[in-house]
N, C-alpha and C. Protein backbone atom coordinates (compact mmCIF):
# COMPACT_ATOMS: atom_id res chain seq x y z
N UNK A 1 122.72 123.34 134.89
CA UNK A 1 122.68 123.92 133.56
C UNK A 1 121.24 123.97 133.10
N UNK A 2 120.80 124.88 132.14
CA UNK A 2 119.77 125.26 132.02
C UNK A 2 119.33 123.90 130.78
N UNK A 3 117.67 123.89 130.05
CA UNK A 3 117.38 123.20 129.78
C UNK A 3 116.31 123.52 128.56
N UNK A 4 115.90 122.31 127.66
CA UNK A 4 115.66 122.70 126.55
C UNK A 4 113.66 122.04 127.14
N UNK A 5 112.78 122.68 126.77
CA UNK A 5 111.06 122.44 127.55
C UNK A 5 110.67 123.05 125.91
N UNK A 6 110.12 121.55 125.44
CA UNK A 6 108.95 122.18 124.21
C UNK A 6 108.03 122.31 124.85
N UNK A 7 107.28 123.13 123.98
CA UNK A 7 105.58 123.17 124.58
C UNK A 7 104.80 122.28 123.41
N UNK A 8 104.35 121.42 123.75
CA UNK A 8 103.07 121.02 123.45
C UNK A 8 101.99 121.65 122.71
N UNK A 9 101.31 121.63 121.72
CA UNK A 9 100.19 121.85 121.33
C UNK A 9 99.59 122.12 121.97
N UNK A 10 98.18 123.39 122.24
CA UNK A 10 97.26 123.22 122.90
C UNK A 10 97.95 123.92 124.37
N UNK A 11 99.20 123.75 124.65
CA UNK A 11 99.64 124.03 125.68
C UNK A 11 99.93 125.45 126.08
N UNK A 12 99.17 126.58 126.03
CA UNK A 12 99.42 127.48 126.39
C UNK A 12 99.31 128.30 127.78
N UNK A 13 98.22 128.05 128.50
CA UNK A 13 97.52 128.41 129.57
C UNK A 13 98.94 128.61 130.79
N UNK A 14 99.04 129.79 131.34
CA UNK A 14 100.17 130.22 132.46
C UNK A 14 100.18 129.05 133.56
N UNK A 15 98.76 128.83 134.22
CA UNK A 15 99.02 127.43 135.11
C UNK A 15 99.87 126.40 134.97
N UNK A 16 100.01 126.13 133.54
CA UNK A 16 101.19 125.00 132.88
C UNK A 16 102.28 125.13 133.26
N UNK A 17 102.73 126.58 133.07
CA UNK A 17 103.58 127.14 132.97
C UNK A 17 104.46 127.27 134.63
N UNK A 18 103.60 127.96 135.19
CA UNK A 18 104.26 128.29 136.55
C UNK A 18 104.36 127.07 137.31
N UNK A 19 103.58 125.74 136.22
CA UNK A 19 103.88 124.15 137.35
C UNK A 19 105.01 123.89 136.58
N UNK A 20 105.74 123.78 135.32
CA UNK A 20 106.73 123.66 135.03
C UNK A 20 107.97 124.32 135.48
N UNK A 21 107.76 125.41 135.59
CA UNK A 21 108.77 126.30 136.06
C UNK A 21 108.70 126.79 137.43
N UNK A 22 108.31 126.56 138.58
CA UNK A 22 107.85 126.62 139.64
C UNK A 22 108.79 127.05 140.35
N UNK A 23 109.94 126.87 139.93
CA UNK A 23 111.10 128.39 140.94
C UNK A 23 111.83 129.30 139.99
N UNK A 24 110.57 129.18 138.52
CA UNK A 24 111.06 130.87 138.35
C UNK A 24 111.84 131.00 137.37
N UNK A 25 112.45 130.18 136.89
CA UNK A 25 113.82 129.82 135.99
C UNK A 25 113.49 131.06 135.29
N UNK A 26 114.26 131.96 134.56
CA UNK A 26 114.19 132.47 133.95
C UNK A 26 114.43 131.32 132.29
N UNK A 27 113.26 132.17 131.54
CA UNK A 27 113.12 131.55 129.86
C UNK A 27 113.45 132.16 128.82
N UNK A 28 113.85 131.60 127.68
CA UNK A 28 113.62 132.34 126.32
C UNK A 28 113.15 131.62 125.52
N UNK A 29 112.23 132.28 125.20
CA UNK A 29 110.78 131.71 124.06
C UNK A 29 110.92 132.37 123.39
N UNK A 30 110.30 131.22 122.09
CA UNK A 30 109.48 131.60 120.97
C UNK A 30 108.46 131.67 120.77
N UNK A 31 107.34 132.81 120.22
CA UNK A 31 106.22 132.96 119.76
C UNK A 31 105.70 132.65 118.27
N UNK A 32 105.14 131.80 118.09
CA UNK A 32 104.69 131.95 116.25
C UNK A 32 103.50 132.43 116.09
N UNK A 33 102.98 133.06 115.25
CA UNK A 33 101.67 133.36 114.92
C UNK A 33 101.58 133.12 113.53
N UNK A 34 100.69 132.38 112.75
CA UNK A 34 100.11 132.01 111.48
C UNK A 34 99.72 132.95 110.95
N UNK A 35 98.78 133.93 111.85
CA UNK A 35 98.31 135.09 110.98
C UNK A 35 99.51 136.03 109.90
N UNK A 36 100.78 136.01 110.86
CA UNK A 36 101.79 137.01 110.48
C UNK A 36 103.19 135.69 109.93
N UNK A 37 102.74 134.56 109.51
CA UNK A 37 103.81 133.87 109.69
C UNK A 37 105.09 134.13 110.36
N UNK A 38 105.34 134.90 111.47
CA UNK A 38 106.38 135.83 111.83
C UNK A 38 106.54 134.61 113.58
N UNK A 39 108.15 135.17 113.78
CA UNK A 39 108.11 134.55 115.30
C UNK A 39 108.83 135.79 116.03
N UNK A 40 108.30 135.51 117.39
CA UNK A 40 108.47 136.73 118.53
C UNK A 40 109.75 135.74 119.41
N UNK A 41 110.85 136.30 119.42
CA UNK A 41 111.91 135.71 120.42
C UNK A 41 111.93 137.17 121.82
N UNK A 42 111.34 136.34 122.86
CA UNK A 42 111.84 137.10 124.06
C UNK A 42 112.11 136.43 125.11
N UNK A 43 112.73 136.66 126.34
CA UNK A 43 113.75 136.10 127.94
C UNK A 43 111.90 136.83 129.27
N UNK A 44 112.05 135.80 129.93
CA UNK A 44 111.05 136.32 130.95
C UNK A 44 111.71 135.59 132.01
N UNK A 45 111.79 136.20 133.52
CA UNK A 45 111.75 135.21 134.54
C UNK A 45 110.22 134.20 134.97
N UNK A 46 109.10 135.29 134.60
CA UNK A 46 107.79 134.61 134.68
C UNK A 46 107.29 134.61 133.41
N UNK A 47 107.25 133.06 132.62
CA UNK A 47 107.18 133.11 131.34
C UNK A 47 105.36 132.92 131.74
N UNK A 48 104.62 132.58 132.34
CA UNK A 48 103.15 132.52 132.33
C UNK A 48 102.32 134.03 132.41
N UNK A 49 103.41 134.64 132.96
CA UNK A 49 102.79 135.95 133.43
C UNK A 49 102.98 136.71 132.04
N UNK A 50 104.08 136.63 131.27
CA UNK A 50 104.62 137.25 130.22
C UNK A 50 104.13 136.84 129.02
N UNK A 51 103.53 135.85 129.00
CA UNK A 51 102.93 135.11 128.09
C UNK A 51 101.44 135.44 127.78
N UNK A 52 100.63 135.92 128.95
CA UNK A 52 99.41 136.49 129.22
C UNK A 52 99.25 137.47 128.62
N UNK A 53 100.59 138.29 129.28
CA UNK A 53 100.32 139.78 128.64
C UNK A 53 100.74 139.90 127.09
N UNK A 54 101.22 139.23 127.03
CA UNK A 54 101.86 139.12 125.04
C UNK A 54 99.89 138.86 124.31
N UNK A 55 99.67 138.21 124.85
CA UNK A 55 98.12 137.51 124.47
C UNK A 55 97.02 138.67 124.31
N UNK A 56 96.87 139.86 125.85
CA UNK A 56 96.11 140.52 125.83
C UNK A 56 96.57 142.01 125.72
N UNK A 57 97.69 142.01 124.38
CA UNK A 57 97.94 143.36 124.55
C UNK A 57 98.53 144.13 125.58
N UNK A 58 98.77 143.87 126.22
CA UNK A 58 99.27 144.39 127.71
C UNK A 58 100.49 145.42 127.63
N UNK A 59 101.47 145.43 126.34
CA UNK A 59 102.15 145.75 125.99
C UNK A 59 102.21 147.24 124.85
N UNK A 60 100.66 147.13 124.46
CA UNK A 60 100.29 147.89 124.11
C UNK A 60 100.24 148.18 122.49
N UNK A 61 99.31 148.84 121.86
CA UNK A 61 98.86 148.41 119.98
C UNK A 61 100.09 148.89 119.63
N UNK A 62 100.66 149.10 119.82
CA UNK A 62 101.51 149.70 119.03
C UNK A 62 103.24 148.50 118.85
N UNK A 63 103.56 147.55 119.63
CA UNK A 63 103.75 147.10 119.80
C UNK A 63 103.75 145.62 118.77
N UNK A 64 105.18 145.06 118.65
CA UNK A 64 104.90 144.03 117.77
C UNK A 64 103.91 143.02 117.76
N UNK A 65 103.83 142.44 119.41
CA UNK A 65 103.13 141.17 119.72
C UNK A 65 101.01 141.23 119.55
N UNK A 66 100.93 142.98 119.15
CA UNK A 66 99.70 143.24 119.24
C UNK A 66 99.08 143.06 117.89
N UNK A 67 100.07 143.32 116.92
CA UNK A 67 99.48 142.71 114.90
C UNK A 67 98.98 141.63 115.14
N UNK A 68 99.01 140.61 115.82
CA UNK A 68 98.61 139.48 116.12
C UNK A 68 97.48 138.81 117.42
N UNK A 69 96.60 137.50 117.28
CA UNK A 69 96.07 137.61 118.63
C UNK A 69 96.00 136.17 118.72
N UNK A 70 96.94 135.35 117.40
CA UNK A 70 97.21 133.88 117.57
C UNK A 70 98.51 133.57 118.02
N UNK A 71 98.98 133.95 118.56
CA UNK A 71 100.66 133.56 119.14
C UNK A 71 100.46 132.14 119.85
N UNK A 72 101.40 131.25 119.26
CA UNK A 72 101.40 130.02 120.22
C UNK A 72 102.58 129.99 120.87
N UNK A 73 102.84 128.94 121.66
CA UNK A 73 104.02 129.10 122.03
C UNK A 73 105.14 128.09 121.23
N UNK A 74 106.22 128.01 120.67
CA UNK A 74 106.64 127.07 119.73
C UNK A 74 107.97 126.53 120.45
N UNK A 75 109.03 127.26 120.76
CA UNK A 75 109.67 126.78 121.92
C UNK A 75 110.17 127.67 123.59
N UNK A 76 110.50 126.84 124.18
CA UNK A 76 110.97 127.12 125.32
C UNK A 76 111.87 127.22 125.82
N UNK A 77 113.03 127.75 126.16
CA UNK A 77 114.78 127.76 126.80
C UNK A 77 114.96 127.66 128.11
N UNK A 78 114.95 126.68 128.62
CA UNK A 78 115.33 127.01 130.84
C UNK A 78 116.41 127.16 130.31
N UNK A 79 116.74 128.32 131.68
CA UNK A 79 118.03 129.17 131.40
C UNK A 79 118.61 128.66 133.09
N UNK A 80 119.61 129.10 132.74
CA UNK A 80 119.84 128.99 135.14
C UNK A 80 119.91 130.10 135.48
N UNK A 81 120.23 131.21 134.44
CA UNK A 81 120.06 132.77 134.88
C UNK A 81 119.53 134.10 134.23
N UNK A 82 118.72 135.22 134.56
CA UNK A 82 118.59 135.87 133.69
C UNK A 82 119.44 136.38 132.83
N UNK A 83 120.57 136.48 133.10
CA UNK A 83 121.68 136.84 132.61
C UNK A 83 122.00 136.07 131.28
N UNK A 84 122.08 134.79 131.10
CA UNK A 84 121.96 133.85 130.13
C UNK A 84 120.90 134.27 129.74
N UNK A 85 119.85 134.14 129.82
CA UNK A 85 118.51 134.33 129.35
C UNK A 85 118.58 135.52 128.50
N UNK A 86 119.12 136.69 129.01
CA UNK A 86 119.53 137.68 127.98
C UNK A 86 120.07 137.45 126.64
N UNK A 87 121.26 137.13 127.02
CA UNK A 87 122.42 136.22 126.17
C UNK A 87 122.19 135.91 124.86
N UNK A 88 121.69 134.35 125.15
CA UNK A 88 121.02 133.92 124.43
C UNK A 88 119.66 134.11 123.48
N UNK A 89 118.89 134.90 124.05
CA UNK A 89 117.64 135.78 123.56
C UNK A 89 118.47 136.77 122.57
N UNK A 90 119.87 137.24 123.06
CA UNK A 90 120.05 138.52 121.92
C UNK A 90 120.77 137.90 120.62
N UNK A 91 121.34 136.54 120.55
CA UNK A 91 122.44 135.74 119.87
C UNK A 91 121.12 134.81 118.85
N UNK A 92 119.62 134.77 119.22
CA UNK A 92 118.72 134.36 118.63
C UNK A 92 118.04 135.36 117.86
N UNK A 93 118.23 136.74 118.18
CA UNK A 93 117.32 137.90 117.48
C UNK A 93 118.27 138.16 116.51
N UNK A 94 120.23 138.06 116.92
CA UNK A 94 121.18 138.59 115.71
C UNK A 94 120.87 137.44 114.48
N UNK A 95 120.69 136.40 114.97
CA UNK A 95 120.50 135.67 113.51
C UNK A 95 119.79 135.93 112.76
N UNK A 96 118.94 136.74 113.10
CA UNK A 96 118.10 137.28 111.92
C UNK A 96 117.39 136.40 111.37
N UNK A 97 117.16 134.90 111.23
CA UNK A 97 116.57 133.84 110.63
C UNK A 97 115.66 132.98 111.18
N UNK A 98 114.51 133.15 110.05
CA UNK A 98 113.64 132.02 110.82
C UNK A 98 113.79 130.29 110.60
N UNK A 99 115.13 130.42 109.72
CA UNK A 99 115.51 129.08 109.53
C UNK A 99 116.05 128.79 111.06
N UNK A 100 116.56 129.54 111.50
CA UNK A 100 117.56 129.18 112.71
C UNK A 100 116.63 128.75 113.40
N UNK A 101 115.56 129.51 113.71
CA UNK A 101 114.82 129.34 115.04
C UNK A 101 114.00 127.66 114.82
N UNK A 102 113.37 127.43 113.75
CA UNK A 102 112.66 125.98 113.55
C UNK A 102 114.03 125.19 113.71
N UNK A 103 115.38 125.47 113.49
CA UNK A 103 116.51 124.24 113.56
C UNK A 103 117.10 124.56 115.17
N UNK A 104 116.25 125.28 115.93
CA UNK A 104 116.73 125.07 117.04
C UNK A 104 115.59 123.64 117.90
N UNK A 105 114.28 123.96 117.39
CA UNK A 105 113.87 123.22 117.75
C UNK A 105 114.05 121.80 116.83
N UNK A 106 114.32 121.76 115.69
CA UNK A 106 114.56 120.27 115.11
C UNK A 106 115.69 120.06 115.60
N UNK A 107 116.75 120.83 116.12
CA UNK A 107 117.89 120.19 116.65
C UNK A 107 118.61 120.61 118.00
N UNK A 108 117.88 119.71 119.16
CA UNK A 108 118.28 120.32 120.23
C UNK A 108 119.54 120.63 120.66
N UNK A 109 120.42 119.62 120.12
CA UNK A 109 121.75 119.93 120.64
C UNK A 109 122.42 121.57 120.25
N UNK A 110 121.44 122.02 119.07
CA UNK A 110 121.87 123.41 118.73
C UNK A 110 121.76 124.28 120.38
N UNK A 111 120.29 123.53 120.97
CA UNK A 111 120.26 124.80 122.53
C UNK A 111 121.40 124.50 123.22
N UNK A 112 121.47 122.53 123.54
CA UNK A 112 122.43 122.47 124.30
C UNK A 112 123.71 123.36 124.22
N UNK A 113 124.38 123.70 122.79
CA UNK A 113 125.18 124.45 122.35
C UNK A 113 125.14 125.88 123.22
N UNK A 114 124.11 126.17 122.46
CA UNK A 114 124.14 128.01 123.55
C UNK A 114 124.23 128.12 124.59
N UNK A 115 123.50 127.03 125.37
CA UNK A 115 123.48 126.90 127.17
C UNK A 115 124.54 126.61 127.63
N UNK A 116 125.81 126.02 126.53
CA UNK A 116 127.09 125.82 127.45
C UNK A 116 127.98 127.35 127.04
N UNK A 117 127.82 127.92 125.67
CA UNK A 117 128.63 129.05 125.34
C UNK A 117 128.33 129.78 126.23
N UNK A 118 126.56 130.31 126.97
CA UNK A 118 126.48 131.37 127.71
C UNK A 118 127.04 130.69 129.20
N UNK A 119 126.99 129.80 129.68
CA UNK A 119 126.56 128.96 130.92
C UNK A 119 127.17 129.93 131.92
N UNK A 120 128.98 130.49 131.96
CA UNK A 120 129.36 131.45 132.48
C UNK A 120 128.86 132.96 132.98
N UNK A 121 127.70 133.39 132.07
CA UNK A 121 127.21 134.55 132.27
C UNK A 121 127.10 134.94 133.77
């Protein structure tokens, strides 16, 4: 079953990343940025690689993740499949709330929750 990985402060750099996740797990993260008080929820199988390009535009100005050039990373979702990873990424964007997303991380058992509703995917 998939698994709940805060990130750390300071902790952004993809090397982190691909040693944590090192076969790939597919993720669903959160992005915060201060500038926009706003958070970015998206699913990656390579969250270091995806994380880069969120950083340098890669995605292009026009694009949400580009209003911004402070994105941290705030939380992390191991998933066991992309499929979940979907799932769950779309059941975090319907809430519409940024209350939800800080009470996922003040309350993990909320992920544990989703990781068993999707776990079937």
């Amino acid at each position: 079953m998939g698994s709940l990985v805060r990130a750390q402060e300071g902790e952004q750099k993809p090397v982190i990343f691909n040693r944590l996740f090192n076969l790939m797990n597919p993720v669903v993260y959160s992005l915060y940025s201060k500038k926009l008080n706003r958070f970015y929820i998206g699913s990656a199988k390579d969250f270091g690689s995806r994380f880069e390009k969120h950083k340098t535009h890669y995605f292009g100005k026009n694009k949400f993740t580009s209003k911004a050039d402070d994105w941290e990373i705030f939380l992390l979702i191991k998933c066991d499949n992309e499929r979940q990873a979907g799932k769950i990424e779309a059941h975090i964007k319907n809430m519409k709330s940024k209350t939800y997303i800080l009470n996922l991380k003040k309350y993990p058992e909320m992920i544990q929750n989703l990781l068993q509703k999707y776990v079937d995917c």
